[in-house]
N, C-alpha and C. Protein backbone atom coordinates (compact mmCIF):
# COMPACT_ATOMS: atom_id res chain seq x y z
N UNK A 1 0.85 -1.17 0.00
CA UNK A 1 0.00 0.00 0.00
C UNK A 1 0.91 1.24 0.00
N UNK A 2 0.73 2.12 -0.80
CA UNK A 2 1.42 3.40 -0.78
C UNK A 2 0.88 4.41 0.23
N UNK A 3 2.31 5.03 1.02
CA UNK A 3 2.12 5.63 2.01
C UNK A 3 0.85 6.75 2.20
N UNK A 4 0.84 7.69 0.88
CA UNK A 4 -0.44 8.80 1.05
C UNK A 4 -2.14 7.58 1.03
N UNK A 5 -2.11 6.20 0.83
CA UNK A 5 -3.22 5.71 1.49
C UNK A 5 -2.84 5.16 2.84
N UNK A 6 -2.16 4.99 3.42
CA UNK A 6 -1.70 4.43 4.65
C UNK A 6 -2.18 5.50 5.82
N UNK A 7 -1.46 7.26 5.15
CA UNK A 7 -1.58 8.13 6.20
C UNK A 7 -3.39 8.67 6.00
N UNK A 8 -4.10 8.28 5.11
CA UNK A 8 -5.63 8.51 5.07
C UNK A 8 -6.38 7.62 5.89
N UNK A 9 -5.96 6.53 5.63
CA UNK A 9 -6.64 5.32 6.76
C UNK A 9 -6.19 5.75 8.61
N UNK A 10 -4.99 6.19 8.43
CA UNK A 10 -4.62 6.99 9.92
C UNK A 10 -5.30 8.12 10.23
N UNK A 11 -5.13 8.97 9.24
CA UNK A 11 -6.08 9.88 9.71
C UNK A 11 -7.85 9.54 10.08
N UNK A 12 -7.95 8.78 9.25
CA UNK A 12 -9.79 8.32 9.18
C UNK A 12 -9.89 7.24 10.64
N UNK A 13 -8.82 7.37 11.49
CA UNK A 13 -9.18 6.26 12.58
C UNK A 13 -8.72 5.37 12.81
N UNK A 14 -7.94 4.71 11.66
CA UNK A 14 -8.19 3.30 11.45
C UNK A 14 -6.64 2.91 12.68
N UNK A 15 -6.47 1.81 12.73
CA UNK A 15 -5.38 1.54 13.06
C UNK A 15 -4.80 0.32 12.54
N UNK A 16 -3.59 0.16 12.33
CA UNK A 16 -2.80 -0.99 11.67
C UNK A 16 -1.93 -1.99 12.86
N UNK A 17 -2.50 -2.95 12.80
CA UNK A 17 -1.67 -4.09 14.22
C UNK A 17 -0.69 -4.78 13.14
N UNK A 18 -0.28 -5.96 13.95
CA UNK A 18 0.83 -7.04 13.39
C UNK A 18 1.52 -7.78 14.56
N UNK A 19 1.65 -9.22 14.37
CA UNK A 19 2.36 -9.58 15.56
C UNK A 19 3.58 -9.78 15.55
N UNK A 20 4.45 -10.28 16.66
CA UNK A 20 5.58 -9.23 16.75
C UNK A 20 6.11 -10.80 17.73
N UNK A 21 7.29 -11.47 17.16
CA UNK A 21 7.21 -12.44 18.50
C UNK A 21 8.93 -12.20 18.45
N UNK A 22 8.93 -10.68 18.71
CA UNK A 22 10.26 -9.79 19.37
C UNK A 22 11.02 -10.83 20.37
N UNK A 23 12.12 -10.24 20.75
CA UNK A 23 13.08 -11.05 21.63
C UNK A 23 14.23 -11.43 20.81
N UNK A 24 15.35 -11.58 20.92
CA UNK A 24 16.84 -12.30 20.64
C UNK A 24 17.07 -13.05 21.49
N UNK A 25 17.07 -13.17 22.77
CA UNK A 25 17.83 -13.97 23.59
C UNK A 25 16.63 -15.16 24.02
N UNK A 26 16.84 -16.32 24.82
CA UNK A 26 16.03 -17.16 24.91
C UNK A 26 14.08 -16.69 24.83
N UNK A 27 14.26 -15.78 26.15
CA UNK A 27 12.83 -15.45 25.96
C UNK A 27 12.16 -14.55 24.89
N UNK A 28 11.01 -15.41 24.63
CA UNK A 28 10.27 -15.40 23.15
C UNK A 28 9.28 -13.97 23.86
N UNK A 29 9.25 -13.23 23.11
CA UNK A 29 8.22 -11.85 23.45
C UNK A 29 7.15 -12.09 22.42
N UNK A 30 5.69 -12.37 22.84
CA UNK A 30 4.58 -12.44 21.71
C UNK A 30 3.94 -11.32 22.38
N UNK A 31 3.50 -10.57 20.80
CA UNK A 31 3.42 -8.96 21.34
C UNK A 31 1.90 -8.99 20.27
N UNK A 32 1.09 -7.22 20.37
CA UNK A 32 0.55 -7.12 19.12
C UNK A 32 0.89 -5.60 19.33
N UNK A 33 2.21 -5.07 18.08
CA UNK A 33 2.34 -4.06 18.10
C UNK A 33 1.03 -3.05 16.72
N UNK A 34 1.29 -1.84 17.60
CA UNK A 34 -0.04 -1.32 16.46
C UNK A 34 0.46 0.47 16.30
N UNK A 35 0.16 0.70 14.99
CA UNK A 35 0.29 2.18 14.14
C UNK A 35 -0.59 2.80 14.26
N UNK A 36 -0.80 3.90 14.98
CA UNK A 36 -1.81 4.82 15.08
C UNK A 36 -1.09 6.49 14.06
N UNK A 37 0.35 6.36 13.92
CA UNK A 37 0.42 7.49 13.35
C UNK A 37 1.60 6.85 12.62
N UNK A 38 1.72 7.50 11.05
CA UNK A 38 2.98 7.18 10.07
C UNK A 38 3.98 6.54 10.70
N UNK A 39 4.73 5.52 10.61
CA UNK A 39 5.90 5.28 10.80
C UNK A 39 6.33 4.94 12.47
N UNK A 40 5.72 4.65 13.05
CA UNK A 40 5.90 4.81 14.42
C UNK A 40 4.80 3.81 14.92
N UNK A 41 5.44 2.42 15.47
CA UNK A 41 5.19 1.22 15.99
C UNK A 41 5.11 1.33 17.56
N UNK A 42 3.52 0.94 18.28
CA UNK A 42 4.43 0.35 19.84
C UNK A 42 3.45 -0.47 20.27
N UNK A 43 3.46 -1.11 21.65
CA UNK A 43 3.12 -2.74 21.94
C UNK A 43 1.90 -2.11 22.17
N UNK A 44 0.94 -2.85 21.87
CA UNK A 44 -0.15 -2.70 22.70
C UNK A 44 -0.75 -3.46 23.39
N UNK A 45 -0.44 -5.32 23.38
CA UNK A 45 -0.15 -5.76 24.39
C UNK A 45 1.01 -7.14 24.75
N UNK A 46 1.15 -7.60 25.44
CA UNK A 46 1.94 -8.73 25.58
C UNK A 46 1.65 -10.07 26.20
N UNK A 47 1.56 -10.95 25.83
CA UNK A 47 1.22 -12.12 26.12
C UNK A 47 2.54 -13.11 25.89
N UNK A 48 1.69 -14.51 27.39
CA UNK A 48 2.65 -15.49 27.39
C UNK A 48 2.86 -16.76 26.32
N UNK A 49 2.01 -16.70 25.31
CA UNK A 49 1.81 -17.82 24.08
C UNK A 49 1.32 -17.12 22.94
N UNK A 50 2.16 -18.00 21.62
CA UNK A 50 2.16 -17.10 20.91
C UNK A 50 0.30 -17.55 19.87
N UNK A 51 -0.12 -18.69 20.67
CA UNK A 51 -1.66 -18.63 20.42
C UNK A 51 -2.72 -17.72 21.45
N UNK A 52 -2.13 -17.03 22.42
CA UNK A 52 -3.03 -16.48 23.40
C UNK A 52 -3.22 -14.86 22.40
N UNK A 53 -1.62 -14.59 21.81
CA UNK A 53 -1.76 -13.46 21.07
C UNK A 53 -2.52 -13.35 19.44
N UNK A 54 -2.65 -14.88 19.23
CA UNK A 54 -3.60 -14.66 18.37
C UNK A 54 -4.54 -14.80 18.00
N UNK A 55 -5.64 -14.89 19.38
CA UNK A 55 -7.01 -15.09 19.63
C UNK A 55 -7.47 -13.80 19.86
N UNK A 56 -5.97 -13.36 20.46
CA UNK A 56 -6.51 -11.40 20.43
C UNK A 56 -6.62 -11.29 19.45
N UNK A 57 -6.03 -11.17 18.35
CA UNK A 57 -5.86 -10.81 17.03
C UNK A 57 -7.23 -10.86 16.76
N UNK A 58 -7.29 -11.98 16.92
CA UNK A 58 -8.74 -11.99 16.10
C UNK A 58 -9.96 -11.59 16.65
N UNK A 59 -10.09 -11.08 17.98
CA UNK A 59 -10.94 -10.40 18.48
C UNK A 59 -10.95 -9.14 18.11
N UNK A 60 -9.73 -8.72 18.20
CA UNK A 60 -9.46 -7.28 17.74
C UNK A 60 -9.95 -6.87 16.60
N UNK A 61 -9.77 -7.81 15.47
CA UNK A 61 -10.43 -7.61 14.28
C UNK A 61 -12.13 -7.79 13.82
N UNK A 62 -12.25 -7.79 14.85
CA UNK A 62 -14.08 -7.90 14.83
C UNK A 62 -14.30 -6.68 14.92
N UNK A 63 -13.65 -5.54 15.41
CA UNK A 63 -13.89 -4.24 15.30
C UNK A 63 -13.13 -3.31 14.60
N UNK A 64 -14.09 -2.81 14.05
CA UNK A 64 -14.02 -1.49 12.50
C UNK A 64 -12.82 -1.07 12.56
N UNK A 65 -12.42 -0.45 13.69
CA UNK A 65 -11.03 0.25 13.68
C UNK A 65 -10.18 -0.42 12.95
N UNK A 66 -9.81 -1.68 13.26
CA UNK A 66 -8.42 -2.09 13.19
C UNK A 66 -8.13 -3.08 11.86
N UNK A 67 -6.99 -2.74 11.12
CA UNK A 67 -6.49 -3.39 10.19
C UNK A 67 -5.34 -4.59 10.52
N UNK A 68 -5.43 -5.34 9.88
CA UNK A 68 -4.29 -6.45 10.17
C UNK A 68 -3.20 -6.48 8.50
């Protein structure tokens, strides 16, 4: 998607998630980081399995706001 539709869907509300199973060293970080403004990522939440984070996911996406 090209950025001038990216920053319209931001402006119009929307928000953009993605999961994130961050970490280098042994412990595994399952995250769902999310874009509320251009270019600029942060957690919005963290969980201990990386299926617990994606039952959020999919709750999350039952509502309008959010893009995956």
């Amino acid at each position: 998607m090209e950025k001038n539709s990216v920053e319209k869907l931001l402006k119009a509300g929307y928000v953009f998630l993605r999961a994130d199973d961050g970490g280098w060293n042994k412990e595994r970080k399952y995250r769902i980081r999310y874009s509320d403004c251009f270019g600029t990522w942060k957690v919005l939440e963290k969980f201990p399995t990386k299926a617990a984070r994606d039952r959020r996911i999919k709750e999350l996406m039952e509502e309008d706001k959010y893009l995956y």
